[in-house]
C-alpha atoms as a PDB file:
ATOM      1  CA  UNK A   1      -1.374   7.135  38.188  1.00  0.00           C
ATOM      2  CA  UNK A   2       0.002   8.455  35.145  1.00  0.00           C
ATOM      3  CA  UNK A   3      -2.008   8.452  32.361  1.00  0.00           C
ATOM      4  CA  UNK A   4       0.456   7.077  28.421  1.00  0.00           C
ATOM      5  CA  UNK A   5      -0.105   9.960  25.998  1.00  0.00           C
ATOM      6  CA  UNK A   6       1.375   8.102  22.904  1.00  0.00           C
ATOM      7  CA  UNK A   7       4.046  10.920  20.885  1.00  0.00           C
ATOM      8  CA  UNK A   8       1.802  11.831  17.597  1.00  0.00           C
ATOM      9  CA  UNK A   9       3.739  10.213  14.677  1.00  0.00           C
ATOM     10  CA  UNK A  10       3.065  10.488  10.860  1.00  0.00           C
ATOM     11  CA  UNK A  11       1.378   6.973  10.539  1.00  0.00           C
ATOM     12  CA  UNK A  12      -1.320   7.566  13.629  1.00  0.00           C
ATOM     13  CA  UNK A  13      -2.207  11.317  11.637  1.00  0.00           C
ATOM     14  CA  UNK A  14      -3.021   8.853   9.067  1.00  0.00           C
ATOM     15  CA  UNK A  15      -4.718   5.663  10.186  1.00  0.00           C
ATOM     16  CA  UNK A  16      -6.996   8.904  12.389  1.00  0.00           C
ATOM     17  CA  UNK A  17      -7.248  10.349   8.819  1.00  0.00           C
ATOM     18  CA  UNK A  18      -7.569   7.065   6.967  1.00  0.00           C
ATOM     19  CA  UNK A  19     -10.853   6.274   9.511  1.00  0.00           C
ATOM     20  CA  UNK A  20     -12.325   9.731   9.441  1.00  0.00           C
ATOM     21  CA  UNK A  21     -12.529   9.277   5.796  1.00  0.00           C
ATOM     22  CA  UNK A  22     -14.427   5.939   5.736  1.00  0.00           C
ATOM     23  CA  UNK A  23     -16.849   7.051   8.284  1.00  0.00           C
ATOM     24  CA  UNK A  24     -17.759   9.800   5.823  1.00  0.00           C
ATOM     25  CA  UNK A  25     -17.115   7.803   2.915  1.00  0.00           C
ATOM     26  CA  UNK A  26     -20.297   5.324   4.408  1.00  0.00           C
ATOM     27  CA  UNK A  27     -22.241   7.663   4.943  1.00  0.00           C
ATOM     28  CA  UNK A  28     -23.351   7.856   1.802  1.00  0.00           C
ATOM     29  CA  UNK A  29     -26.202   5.268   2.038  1.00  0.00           C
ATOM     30  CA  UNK A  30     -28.000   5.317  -0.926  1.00  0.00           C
ATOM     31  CA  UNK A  31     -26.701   3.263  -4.225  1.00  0.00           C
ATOM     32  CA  UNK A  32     -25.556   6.299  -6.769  1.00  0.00           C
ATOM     33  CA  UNK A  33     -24.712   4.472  -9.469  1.00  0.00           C
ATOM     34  CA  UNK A  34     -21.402   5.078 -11.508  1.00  0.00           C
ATOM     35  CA  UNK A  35     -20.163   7.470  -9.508  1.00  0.00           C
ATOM     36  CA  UNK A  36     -19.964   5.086  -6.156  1.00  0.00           C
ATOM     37  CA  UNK A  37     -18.567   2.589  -8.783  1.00  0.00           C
ATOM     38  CA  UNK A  38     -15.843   4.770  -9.819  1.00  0.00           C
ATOM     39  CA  UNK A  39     -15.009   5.594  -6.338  1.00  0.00           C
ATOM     40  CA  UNK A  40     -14.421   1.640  -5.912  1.00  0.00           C
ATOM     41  CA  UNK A  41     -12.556   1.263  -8.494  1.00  0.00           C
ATOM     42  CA  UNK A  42     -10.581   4.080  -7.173  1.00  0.00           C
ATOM     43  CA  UNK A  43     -10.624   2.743  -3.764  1.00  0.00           C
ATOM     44  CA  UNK A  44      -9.156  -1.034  -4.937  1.00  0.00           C
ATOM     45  CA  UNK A  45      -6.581   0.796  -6.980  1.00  0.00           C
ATOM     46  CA  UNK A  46      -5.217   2.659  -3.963  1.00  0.00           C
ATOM     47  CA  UNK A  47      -5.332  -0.523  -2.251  1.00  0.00           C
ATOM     48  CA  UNK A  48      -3.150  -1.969  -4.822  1.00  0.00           C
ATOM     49  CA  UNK A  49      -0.734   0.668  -5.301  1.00  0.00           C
ATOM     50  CA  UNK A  50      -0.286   0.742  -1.262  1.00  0.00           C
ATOM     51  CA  UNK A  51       0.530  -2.849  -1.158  1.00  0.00           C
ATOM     52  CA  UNK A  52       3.023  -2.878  -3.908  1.00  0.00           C
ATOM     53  CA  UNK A  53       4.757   0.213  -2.097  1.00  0.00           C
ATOM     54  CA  UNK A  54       4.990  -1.328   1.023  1.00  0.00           C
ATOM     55  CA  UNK A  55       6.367  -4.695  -0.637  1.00  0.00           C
ATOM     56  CA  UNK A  56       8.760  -2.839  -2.363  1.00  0.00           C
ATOM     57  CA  UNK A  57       9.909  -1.082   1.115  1.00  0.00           C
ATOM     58  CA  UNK A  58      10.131  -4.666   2.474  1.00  0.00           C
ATOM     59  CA  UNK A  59      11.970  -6.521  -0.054  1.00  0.00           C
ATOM     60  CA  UNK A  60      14.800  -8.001   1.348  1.00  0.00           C
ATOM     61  CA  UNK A  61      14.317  -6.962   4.694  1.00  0.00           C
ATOM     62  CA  UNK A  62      13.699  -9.250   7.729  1.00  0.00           C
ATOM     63  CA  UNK A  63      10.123 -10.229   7.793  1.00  0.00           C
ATOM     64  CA  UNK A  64       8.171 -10.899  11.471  1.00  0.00           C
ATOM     65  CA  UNK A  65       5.076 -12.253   9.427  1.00  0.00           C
ATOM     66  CA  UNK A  66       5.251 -15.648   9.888  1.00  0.00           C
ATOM     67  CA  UNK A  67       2.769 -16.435   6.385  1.00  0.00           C
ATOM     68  CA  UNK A  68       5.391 -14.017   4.546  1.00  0.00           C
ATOM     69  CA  UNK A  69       8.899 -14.893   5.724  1.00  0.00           C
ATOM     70  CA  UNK A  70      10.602 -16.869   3.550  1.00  0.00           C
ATOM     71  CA  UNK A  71      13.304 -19.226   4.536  1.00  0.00           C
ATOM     72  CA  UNK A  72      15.984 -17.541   5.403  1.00  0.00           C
ATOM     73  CA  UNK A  73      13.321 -14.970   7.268  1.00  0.00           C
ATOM     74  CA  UNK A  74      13.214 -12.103   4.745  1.00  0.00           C
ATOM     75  CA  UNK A  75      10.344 -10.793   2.580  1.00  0.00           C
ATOM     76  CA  UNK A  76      10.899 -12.327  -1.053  1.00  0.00           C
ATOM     77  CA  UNK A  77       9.246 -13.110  -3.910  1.00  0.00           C
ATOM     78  CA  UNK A  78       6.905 -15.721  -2.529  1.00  0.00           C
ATOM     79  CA  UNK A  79       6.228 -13.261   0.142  1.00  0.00           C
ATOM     80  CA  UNK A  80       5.060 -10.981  -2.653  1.00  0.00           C
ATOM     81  CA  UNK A  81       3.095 -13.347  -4.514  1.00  0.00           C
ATOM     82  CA  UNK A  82       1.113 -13.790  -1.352  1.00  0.00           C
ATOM     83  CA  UNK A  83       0.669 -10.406  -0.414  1.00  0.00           C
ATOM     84  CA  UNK A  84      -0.451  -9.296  -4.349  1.00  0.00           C
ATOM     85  CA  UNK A  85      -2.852 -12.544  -4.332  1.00  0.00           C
ATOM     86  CA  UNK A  86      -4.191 -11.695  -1.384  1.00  0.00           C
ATOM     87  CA  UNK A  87      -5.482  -8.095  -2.934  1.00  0.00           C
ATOM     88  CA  UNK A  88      -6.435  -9.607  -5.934  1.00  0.00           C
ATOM     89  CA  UNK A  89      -8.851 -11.750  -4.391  1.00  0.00           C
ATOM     90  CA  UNK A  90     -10.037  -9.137  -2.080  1.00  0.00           C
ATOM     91  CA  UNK A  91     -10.783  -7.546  -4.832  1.00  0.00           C
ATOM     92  CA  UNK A  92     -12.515 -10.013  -6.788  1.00  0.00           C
ATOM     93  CA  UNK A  93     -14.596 -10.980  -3.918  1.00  0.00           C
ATOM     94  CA  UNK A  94     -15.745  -7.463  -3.276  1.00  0.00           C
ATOM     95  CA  UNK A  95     -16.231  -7.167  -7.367  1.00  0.00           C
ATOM     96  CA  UNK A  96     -18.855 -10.544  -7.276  1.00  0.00           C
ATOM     97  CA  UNK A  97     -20.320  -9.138  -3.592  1.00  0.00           C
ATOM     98  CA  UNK A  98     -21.121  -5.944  -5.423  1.00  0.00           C
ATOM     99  CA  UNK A  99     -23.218  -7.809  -8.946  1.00  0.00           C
ATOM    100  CA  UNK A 100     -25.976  -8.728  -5.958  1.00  0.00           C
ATOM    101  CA  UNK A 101     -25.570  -6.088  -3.488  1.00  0.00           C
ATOM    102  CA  UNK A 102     -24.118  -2.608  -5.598  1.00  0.00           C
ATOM    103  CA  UNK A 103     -25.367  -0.542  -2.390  1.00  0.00           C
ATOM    104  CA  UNK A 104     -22.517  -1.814  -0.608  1.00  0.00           C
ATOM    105  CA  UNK A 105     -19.897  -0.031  -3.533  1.00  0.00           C
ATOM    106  CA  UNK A 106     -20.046   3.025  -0.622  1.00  0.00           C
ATOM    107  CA  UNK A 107     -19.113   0.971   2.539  1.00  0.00           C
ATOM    108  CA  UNK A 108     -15.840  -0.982   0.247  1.00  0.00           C
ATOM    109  CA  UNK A 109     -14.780   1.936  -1.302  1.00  0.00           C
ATOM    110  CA  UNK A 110     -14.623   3.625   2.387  1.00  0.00           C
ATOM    111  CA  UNK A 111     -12.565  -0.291   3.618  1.00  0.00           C
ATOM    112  CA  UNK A 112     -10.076  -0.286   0.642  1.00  0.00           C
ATOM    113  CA  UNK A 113      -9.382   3.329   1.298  1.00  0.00           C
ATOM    114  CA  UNK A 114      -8.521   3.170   4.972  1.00  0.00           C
ATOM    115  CA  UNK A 115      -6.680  -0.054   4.218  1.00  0.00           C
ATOM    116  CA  UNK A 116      -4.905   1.345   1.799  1.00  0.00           C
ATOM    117  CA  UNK A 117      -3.781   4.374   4.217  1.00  0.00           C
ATOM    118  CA  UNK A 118      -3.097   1.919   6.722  1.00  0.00           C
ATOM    119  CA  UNK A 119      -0.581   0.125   4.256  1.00  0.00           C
ATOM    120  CA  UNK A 120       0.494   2.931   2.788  1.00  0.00           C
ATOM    121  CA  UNK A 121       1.665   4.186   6.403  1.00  0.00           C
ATOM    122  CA  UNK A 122       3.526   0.850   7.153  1.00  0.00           C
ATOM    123  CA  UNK A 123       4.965   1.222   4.085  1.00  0.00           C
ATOM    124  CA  UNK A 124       6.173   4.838   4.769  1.00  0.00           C
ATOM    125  CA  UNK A 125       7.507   3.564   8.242  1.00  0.00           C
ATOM    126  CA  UNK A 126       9.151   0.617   6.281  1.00  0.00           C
ATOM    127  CA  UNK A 127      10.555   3.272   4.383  1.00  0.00           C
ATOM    128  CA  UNK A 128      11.980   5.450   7.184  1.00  0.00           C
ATOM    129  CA  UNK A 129      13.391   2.965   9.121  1.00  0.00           C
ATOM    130  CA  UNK A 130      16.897   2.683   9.260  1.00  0.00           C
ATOM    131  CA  UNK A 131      17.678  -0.625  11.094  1.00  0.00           C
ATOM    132  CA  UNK A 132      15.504  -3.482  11.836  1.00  0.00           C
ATOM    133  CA  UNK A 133      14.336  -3.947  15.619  1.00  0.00           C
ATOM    134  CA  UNK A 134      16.334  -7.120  15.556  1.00  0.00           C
ATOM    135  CA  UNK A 135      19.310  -5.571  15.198  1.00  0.00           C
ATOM    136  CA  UNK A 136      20.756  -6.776  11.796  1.00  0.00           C
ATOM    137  CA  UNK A 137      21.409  -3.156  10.768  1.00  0.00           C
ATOM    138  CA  UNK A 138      19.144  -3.240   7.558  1.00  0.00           C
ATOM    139  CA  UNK A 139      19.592  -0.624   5.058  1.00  0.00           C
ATOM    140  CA  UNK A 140      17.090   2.095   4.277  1.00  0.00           C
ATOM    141  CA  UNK A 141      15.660   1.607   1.005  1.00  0.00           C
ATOM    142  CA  UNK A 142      17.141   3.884  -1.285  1.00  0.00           C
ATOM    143  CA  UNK A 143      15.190   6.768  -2.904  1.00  0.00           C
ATOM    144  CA  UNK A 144      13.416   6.615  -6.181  1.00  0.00           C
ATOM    145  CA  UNK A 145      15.649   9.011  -8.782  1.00  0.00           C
ATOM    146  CA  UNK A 146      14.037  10.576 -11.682  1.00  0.00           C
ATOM    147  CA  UNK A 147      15.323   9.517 -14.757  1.00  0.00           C
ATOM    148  CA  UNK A 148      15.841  12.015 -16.774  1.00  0.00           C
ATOM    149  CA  UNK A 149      15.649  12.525 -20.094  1.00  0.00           C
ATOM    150  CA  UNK A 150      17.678  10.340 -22.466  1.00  0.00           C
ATOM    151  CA  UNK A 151      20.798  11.420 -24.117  1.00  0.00           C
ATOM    152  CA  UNK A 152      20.309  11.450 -27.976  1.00  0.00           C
ATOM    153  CA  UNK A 153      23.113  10.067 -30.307  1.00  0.00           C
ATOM    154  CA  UNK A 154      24.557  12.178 -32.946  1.00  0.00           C
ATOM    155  CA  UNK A 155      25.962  11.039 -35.441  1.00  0.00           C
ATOM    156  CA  UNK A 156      29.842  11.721 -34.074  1.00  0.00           C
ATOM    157  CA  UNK A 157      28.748   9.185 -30.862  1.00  0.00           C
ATOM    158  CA  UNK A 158      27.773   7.118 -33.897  1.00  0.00           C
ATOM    159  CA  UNK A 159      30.860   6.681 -35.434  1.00  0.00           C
ATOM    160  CA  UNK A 160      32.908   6.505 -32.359  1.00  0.00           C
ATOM    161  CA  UNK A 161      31.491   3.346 -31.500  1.00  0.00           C
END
């Protein structure tokens, strides 16, 4: 019988990357102080910043989440409100968890790091996609321009106007 050898794609170098990490991420068992704090704070930042890219990559798109599609069965801005909360109290949860048990900062920092690589990379796909598997021939989402820097008035554009 044949055996499936899954094609290597971007995303599964990164969720293999993303769990590398947090195994030597918790590894670190002793409590080191501000250091392991920073790295949380790090870690939950990451988090946050993944989940706001990969909302951003599904706005407007068809949604297969049941909790996030809206009504007319796109991501939206209740979709986003959910997703967001749903960090933020993550977050807060690990932040009172930590105040009785800090030698755990190691172990969260190593969760909200591979969970932020594992958003990130659904974000990324979101990203590359060019139509939805559903066949509605969604748009990729366009890429981020640099803005430049800002034209200065003179004194001539001043008087034109």
């Amino acid at each position: 019988m044949p055996r499936f050898h899954p094609r290597p794609t971007p995303l599964r170098y990164l969720v293999v990357l993303a769990l590398l990490s947090a195994q030597l991420l918790s590894a670190q068992t002793p409590h080191s102080g501000r250091k392991t704090r920073k790295l949380w704070w790090v870690a939950l930042a990451a988090l946050a910043a993944a989940s706001a890219a990969d909302a951003h990559s599904s706005w407007g798109r068809p949604e297969k989440n049941a909790l996030l599609r809206g009504p007319d069965g796109r991501f939206g801005a209740r979709a986003l409100g959910i997703k967001l909360g749903a960090v933020g109290a993550a977050g807060l949860a690990q932040w009172l968890a930590l105040r009785h048990r800090p030698r755990w900062e190691g172990s969260l920092a190593a969760l909200n790091f591979t969970l932020a690589a594992w958003t990130g990379g659904v974000g990324a796909s979101n990203h590359l996609r060019t139509s939805s598997p559903r066949g509605d021939g969604a748009r990729p989402c366009p890429p981020l321009q640099p803005a430049g820097p800002l034209p200065l008035l003179t004194q001539a554009d001043d008087q034109a106007q």
